[in-house]
PDB file of N, CA and C in Angstrom:
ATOM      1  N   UNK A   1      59.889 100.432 110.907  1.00  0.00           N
ATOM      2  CA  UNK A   1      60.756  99.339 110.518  1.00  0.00           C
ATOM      3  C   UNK A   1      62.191  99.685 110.885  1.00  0.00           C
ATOM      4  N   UNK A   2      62.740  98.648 111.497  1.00  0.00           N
ATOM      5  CA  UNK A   2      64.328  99.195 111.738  1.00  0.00           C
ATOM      6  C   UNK A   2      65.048  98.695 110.435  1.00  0.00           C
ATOM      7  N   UNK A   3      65.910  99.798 110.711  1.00  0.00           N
ATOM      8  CA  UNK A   3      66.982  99.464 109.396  1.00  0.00           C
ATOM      9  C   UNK A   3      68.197  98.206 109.540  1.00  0.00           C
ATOM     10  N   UNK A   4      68.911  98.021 108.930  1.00  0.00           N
ATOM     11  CA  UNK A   4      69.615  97.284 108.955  1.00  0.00           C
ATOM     12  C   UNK A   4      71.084  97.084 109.764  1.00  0.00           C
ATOM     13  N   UNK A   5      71.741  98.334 110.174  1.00  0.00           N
ATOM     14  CA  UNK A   5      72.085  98.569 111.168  1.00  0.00           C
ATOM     15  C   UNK A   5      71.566  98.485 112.812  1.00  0.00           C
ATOM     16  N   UNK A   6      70.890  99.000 112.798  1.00  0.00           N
ATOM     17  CA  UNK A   6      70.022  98.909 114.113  1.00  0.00           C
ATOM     18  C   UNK A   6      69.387  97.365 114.758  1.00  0.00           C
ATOM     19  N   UNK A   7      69.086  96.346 113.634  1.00  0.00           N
ATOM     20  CA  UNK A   7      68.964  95.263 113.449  1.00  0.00           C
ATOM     21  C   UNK A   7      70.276  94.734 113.527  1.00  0.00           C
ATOM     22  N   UNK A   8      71.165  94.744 113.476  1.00  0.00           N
ATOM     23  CA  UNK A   8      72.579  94.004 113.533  1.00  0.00           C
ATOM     24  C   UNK A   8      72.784  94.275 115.342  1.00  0.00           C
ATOM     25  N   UNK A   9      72.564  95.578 115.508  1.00  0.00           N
ATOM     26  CA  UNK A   9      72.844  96.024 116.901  1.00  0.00           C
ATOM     27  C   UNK A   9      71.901  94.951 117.879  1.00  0.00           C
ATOM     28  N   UNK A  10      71.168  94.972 117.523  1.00  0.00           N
ATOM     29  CA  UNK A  10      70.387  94.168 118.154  1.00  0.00           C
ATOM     30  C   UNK A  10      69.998  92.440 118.676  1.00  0.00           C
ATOM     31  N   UNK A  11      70.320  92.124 117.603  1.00  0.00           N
ATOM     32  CA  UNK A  11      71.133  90.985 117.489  1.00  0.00           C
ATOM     33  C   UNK A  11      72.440  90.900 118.110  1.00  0.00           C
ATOM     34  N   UNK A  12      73.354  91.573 117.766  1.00  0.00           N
ATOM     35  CA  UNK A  12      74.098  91.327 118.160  1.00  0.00           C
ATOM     36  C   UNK A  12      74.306  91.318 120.019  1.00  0.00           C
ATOM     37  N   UNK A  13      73.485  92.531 120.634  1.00  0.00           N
ATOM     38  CA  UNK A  13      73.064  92.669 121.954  1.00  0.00           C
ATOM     39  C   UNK A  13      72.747  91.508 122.480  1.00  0.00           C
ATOM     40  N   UNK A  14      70.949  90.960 121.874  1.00  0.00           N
ATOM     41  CA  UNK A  14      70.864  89.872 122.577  1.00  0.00           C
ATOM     42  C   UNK A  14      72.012  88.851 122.333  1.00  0.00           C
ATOM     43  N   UNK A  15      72.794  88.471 121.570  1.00  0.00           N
ATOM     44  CA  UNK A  15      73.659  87.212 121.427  1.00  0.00           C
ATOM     45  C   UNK A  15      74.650  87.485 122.682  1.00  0.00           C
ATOM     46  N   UNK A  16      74.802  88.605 123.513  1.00  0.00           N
ATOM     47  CA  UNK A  16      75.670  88.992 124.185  1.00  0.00           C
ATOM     48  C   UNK A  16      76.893  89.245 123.660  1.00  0.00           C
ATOM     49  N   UNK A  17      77.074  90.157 122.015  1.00  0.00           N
ATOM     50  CA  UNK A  17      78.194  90.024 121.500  1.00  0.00           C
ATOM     51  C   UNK A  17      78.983  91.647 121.979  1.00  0.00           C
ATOM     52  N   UNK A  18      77.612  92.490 122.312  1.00  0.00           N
ATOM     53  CA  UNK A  18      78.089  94.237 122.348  1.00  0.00           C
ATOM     54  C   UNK A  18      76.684  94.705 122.854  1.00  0.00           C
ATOM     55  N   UNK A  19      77.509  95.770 123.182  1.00  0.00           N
ATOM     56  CA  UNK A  19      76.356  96.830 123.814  1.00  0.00           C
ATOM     57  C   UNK A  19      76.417  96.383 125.555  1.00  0.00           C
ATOM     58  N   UNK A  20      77.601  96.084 125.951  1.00  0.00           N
ATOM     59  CA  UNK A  20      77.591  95.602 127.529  1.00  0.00           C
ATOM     60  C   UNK A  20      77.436  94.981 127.778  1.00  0.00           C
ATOM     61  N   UNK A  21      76.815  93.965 127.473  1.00  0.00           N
ATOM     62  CA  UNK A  21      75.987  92.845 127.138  1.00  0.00           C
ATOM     63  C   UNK A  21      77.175  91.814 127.750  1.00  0.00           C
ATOM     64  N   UNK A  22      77.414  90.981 129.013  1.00  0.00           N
ATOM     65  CA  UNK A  22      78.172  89.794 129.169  1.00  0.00           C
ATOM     66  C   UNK A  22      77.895  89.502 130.483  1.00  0.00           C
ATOM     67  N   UNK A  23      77.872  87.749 130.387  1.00  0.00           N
ATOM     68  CA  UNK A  23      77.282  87.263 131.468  1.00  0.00           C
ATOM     69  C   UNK A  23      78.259  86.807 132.543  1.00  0.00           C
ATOM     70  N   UNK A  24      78.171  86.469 133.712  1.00  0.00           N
ATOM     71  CA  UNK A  24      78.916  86.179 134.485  1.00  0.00           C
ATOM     72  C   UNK A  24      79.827  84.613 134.676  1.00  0.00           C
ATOM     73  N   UNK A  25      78.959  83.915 133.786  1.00  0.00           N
ATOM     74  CA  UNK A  25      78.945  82.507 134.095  1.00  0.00           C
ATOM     75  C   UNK A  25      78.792  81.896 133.264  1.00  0.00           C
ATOM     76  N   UNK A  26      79.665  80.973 132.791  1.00  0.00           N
ATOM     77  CA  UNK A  26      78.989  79.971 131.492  1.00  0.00           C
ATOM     78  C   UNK A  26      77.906  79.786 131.287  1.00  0.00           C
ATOM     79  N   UNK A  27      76.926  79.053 132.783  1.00  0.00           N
ATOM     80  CA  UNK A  27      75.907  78.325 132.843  1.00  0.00           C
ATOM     81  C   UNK A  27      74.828  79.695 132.213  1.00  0.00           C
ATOM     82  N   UNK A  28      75.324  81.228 132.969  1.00  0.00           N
ATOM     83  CA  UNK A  28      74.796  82.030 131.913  1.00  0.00           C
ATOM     84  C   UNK A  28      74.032  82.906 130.523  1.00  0.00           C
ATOM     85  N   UNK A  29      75.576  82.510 130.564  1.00  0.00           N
ATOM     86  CA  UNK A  29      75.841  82.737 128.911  1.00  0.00           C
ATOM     87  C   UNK A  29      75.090  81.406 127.889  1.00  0.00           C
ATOM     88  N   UNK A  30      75.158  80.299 128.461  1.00  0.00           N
ATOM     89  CA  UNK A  30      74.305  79.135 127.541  1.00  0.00           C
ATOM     90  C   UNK A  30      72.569  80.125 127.747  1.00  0.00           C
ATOM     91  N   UNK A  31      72.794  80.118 129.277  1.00  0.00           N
ATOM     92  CA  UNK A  31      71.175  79.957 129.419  1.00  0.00           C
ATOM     93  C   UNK A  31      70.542  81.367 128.098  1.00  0.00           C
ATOM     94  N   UNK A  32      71.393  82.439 128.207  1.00  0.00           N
ATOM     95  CA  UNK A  32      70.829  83.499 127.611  1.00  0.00           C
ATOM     96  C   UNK A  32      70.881  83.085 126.291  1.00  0.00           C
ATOM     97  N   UNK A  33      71.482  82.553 125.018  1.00  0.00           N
ATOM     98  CA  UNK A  33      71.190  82.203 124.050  1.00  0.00           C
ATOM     99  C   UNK A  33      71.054  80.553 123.916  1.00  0.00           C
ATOM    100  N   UNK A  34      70.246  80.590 124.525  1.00  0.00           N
ATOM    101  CA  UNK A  34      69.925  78.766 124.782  1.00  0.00           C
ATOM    102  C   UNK A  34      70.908  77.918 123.919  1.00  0.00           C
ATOM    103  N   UNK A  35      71.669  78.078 123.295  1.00  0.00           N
ATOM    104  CA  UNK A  35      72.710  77.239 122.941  1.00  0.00           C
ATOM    105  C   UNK A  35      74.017  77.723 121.976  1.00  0.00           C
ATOM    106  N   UNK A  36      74.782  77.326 122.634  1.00  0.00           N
ATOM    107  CA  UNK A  36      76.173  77.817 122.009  1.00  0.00           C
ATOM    108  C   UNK A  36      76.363  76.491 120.644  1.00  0.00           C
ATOM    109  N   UNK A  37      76.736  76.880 119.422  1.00  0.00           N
ATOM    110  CA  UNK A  37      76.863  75.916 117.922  1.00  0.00           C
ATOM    111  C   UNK A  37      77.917  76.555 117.968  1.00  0.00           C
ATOM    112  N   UNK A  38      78.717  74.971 117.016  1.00  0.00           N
ATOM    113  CA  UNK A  38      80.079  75.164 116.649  1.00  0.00           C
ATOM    114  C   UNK A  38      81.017  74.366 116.165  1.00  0.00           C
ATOM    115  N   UNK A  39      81.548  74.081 115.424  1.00  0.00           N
ATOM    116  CA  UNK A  39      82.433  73.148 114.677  1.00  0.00           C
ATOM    117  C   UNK A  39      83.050  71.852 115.355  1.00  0.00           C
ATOM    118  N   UNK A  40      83.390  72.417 116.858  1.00  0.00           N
ATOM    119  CA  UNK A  40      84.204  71.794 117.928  1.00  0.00           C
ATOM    120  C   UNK A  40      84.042  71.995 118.944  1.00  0.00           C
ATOM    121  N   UNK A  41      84.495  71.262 120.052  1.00  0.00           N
ATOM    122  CA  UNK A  41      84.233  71.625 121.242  1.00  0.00           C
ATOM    123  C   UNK A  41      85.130  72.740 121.624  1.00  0.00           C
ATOM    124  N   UNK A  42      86.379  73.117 121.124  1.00  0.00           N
ATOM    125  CA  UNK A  42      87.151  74.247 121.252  1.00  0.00           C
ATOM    126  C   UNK A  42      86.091  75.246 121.264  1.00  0.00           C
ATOM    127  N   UNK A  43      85.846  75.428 119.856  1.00  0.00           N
ATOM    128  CA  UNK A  43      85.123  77.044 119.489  1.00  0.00           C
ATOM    129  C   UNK A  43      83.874  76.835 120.327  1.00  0.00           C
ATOM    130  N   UNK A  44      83.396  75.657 120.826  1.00  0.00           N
ATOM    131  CA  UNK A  44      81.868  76.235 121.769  1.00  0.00           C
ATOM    132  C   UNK A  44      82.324  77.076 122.990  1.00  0.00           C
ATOM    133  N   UNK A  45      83.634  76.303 123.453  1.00  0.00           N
ATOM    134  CA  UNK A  45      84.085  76.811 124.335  1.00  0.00           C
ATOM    135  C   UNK A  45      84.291  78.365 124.495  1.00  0.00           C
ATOM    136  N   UNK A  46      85.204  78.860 123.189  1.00  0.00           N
ATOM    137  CA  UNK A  46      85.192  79.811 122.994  1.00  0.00           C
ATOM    138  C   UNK A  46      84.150  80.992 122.458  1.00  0.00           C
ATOM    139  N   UNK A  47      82.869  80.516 121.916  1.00  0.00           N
ATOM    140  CA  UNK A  47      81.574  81.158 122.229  1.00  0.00           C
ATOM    141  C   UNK A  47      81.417  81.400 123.157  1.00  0.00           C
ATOM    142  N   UNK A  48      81.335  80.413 124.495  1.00  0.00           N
ATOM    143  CA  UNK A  48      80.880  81.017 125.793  1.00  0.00           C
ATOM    144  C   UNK A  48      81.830  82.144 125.953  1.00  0.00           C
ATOM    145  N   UNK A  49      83.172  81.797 126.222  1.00  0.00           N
ATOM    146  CA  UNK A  49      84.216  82.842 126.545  1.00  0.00           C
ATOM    147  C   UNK A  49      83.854  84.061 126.226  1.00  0.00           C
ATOM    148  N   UNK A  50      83.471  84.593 124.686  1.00  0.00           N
ATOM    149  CA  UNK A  50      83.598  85.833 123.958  1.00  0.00           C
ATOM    150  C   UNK A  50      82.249  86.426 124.599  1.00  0.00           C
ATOM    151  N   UNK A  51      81.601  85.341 124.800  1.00  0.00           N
ATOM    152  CA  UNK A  51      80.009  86.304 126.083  1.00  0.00           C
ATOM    153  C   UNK A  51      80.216  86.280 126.671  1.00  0.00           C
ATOM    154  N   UNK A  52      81.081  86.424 127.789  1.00  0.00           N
ATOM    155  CA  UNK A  52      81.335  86.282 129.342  1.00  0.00           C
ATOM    156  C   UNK A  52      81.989  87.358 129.938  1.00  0.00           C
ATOM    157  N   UNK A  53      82.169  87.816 131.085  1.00  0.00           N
ATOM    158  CA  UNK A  53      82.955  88.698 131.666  1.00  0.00           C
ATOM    159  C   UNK A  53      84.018  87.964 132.113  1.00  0.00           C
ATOM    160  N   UNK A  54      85.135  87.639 131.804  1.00  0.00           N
ATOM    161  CA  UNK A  54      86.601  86.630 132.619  1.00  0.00           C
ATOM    162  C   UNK A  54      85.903  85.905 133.043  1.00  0.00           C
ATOM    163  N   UNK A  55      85.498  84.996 131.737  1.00  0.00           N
ATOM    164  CA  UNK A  55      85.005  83.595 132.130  1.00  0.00           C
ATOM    165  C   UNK A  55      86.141  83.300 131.389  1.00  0.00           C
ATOM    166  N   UNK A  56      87.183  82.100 132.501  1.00  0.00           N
ATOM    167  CA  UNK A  56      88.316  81.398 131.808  1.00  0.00           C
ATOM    168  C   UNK A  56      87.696  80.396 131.482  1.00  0.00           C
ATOM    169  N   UNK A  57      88.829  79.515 131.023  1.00  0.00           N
ATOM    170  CA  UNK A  57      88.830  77.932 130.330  1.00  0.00           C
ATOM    171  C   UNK A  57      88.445  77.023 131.308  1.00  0.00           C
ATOM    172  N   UNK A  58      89.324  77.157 132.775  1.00  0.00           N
ATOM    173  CA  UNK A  58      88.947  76.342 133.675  1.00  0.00           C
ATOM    174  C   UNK A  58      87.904  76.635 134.336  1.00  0.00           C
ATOM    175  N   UNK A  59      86.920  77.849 134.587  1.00  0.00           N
ATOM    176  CA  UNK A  59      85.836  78.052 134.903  1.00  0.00           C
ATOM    177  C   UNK A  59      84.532  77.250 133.847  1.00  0.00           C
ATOM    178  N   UNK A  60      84.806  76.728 132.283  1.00  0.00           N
ATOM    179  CA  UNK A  60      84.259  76.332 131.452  1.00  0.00           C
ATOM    180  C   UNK A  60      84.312  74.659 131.853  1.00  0.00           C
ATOM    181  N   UNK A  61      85.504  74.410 132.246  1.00  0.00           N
ATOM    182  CA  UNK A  61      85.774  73.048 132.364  1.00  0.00           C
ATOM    183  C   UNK A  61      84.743  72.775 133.756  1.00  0.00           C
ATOM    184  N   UNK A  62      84.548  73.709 135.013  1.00  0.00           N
ATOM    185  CA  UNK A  62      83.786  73.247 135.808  1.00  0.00           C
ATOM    186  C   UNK A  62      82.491  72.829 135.613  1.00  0.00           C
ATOM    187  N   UNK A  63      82.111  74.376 134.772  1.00  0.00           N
ATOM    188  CA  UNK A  63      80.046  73.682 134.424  1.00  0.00           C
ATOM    189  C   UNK A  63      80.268  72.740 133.852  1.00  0.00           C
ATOM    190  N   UNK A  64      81.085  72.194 133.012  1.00  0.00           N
ATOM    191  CA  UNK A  64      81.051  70.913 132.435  1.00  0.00           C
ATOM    192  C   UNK A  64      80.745  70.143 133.707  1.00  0.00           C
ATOM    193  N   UNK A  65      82.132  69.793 134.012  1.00  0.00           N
ATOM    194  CA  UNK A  65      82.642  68.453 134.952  1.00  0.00           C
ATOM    195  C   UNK A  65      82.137  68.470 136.212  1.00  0.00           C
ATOM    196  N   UNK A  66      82.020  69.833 136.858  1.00  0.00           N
ATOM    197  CA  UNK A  66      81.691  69.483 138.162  1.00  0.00           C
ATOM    198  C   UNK A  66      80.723  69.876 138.479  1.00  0.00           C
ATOM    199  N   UNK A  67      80.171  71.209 138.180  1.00  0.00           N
ATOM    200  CA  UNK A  67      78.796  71.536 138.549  1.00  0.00           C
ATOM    201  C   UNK A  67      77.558  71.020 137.491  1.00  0.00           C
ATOM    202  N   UNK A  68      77.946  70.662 136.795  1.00  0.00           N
ATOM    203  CA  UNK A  68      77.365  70.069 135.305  1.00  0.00           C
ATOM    204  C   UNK A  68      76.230  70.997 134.948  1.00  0.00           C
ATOM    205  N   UNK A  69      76.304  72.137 134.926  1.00  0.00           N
ATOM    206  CA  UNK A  69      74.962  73.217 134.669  1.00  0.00           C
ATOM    207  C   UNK A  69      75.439  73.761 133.286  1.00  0.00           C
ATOM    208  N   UNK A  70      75.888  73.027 132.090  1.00  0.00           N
ATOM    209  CA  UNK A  70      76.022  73.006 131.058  1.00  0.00           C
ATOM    210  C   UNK A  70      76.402  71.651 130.624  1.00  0.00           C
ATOM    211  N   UNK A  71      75.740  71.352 129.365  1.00  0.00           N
ATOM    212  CA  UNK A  71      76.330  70.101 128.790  1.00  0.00           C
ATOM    213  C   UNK A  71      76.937  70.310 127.272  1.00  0.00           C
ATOM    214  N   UNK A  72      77.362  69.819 126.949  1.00  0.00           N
ATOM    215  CA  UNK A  72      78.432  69.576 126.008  1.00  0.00           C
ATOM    216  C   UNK A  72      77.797  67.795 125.065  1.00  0.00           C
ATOM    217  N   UNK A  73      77.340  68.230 123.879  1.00  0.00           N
ATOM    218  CA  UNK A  73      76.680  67.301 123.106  1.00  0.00           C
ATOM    219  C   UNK A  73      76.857  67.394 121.691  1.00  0.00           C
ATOM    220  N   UNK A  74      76.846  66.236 120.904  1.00  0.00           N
ATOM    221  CA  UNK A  74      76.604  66.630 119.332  1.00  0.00           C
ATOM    222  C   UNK A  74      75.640  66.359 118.679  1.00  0.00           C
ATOM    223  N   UNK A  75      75.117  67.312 117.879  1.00  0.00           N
ATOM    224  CA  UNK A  75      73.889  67.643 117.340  1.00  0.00           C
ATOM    225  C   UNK A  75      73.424  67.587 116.187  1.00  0.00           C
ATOM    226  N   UNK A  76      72.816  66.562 115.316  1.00  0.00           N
ATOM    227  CA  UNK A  76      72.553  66.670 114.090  1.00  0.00           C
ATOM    228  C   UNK A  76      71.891  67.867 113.732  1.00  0.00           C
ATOM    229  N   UNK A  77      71.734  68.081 112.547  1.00  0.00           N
ATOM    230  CA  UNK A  77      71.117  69.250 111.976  1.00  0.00           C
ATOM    231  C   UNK A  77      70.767  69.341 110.881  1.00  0.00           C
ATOM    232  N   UNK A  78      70.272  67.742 109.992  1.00  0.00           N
ATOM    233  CA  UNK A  78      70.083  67.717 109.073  1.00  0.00           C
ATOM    234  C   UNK A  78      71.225  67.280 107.514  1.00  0.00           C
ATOM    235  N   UNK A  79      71.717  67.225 108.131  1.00  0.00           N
ATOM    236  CA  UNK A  79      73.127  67.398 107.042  1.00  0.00           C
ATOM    237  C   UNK A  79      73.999  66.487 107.912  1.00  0.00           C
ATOM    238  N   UNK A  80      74.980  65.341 106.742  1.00  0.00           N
ATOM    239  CA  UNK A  80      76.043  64.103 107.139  1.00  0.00           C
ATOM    240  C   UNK A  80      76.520  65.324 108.293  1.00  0.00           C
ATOM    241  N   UNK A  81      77.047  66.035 108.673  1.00  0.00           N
ATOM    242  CA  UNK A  81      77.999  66.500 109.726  1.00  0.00           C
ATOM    243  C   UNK A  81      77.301  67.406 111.324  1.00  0.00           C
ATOM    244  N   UNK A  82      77.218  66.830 112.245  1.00  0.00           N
ATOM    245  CA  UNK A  82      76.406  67.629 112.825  1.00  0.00           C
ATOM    246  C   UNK A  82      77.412  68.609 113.356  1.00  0.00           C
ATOM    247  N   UNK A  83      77.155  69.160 114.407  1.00  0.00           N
ATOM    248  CA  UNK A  83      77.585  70.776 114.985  1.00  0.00           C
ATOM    249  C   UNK A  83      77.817  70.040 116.909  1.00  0.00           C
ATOM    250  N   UNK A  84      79.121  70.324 117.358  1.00  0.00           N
ATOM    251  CA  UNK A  84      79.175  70.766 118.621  1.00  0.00           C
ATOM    252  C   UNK A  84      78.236  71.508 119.151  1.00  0.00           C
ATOM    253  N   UNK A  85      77.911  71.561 120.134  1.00  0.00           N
ATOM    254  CA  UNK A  85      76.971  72.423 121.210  1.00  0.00           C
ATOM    255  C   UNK A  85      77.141  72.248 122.834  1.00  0.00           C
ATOM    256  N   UNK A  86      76.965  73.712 123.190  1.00  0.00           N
ATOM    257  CA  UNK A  86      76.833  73.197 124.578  1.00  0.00           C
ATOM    258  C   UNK A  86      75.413  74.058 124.946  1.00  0.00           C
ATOM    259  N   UNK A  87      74.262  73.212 125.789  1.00  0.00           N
ATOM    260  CA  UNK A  87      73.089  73.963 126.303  1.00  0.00           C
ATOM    261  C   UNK A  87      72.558  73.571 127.539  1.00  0.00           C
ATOM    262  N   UNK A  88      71.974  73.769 128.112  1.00  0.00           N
ATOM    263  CA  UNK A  88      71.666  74.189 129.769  1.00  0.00           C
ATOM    264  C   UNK A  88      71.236  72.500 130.021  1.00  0.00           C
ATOM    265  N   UNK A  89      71.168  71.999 130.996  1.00  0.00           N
ATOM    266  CA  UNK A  89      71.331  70.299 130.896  1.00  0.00           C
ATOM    267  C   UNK A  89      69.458  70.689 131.386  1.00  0.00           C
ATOM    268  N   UNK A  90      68.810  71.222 131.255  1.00  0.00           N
ATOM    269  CA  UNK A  90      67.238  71.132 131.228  1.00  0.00           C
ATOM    270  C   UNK A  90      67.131  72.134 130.224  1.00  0.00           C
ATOM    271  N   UNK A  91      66.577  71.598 129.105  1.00  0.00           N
ATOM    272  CA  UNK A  91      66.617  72.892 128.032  1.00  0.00           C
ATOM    273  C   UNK A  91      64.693  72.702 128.419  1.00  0.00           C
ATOM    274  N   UNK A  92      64.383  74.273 127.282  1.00  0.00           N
ATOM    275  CA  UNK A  92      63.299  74.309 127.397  1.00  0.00           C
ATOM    276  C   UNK A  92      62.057  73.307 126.745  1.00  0.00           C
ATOM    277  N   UNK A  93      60.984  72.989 127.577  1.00  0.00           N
ATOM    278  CA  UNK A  93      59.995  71.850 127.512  1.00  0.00           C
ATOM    279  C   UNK A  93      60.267  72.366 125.642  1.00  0.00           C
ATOM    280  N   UNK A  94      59.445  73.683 125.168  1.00  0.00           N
ATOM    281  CA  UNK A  94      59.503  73.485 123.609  1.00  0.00           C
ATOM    282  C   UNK A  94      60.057  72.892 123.044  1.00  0.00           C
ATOM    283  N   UNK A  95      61.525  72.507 123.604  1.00  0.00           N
ATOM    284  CA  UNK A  95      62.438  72.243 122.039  1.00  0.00           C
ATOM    285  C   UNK A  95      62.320  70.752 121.848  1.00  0.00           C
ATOM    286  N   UNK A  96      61.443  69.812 122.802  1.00  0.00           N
ATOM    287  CA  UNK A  96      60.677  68.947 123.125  1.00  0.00           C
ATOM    288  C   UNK A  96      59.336  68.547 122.289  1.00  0.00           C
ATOM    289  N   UNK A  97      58.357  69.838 122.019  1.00  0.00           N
ATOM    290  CA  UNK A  97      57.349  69.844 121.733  1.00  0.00           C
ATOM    291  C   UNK A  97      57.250  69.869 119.801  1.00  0.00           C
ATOM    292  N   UNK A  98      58.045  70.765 119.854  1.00  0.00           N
ATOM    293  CA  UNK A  98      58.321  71.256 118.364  1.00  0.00           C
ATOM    294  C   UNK A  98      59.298  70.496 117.547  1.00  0.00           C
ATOM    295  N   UNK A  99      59.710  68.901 117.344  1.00  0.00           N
ATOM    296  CA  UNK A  99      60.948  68.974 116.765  1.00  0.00           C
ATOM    297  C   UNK A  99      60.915  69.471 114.972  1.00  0.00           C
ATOM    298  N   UNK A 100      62.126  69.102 114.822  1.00  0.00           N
ATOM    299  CA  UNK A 100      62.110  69.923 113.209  1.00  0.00           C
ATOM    300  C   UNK A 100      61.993  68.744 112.216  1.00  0.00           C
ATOM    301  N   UNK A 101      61.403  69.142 111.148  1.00  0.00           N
ATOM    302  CA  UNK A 101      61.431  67.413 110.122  1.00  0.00           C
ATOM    303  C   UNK A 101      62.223  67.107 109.648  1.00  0.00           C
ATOM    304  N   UNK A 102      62.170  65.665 109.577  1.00  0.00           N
ATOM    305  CA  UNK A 102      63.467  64.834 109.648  1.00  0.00           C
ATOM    306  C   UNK A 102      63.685  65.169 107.531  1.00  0.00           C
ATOM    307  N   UNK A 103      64.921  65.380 107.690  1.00  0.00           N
ATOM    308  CA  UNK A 103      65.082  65.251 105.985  1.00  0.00           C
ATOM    309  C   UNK A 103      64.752  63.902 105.537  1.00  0.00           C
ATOM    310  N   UNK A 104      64.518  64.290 103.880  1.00  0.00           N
ATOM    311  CA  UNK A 104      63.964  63.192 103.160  1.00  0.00           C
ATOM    312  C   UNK A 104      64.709  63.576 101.896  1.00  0.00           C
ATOM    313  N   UNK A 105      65.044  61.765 101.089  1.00  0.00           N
ATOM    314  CA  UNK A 105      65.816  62.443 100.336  1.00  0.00           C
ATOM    315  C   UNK A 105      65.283  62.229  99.146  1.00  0.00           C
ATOM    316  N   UNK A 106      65.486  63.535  97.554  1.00  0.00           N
ATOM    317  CA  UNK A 106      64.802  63.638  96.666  1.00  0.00           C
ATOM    318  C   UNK A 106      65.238  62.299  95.668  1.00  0.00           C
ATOM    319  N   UNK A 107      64.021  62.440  95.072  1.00  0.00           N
ATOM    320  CA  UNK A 107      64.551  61.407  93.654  1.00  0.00           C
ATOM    321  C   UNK A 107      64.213  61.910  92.592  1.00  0.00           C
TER     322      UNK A 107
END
C-alpha cells in the first residue's frame, strides 16, 4: 500500500504538476489530463500554463482560435453553478457512454 506521501507524488506527477512532468503544448497538456476545471476561463487558462513548458497566453489563445485542438466550454456539474473547462475538441467515446445521473431533488 502506498502511503500518503507517495500518493500525493503521484498524483501530482500524472496531473503534470512535478516530478518533470510538462507538456509542450496546450493541446497537450488538455490531452494528458483530459480536462482542465475552473472557476473561469482565466484560471483554465492558467491550468494549462502551470503544466506546460513556456506555454504563453498567446500560444493558449491559438489552440483556441486558430488551430482549435482545444475547446473552451461550460460545464454543469450538478450544482446551480457550473465550472469553466477546456478539453480536447474529440474527447473520449466513454465520456459519451457513461454519463453521470442527473440530480434529483429531495423532499
Amino acid at each position: 500500500m502506498h502511503d500518503h506521501e507517495c500518493l500525493r507524488r503521484l498524483r501530482a506527477h500524472a496531473q503534470a504538476l512535478a516530478g518533470g512532468a510538462r507538456e509542450a503544448s496546450a493541446e497537450a497538456v488538455v490531452r494528458r489530463v483530459f480536462a482542465i476545471q475552473a472557476q473561469d476561463a482565466t484560471a483554465a487558462d492558467l491550468g494549462i500554463r502551470v503544466r506546460g513548458r513556456d506555454i504563453t497566453a498567446q500560444a493558449i489563445r491559438t489552440a483556441y482560435e486558430k488551430e482549435r485542438s482545444i475547446v473552451r466550454n461550460w460545464y454543469m456539474r450538478g450544482t446551480p453553478a457550473g465550472r469553466a473547462g477546456a478539453v480536447p475538441p474529440d474527447p473520449p467515446r466513454s465520456t459519451h457512454r457513461h454519463p453521470l445521473p442527473r440530480p434529483t431533488a429531495h423532499r
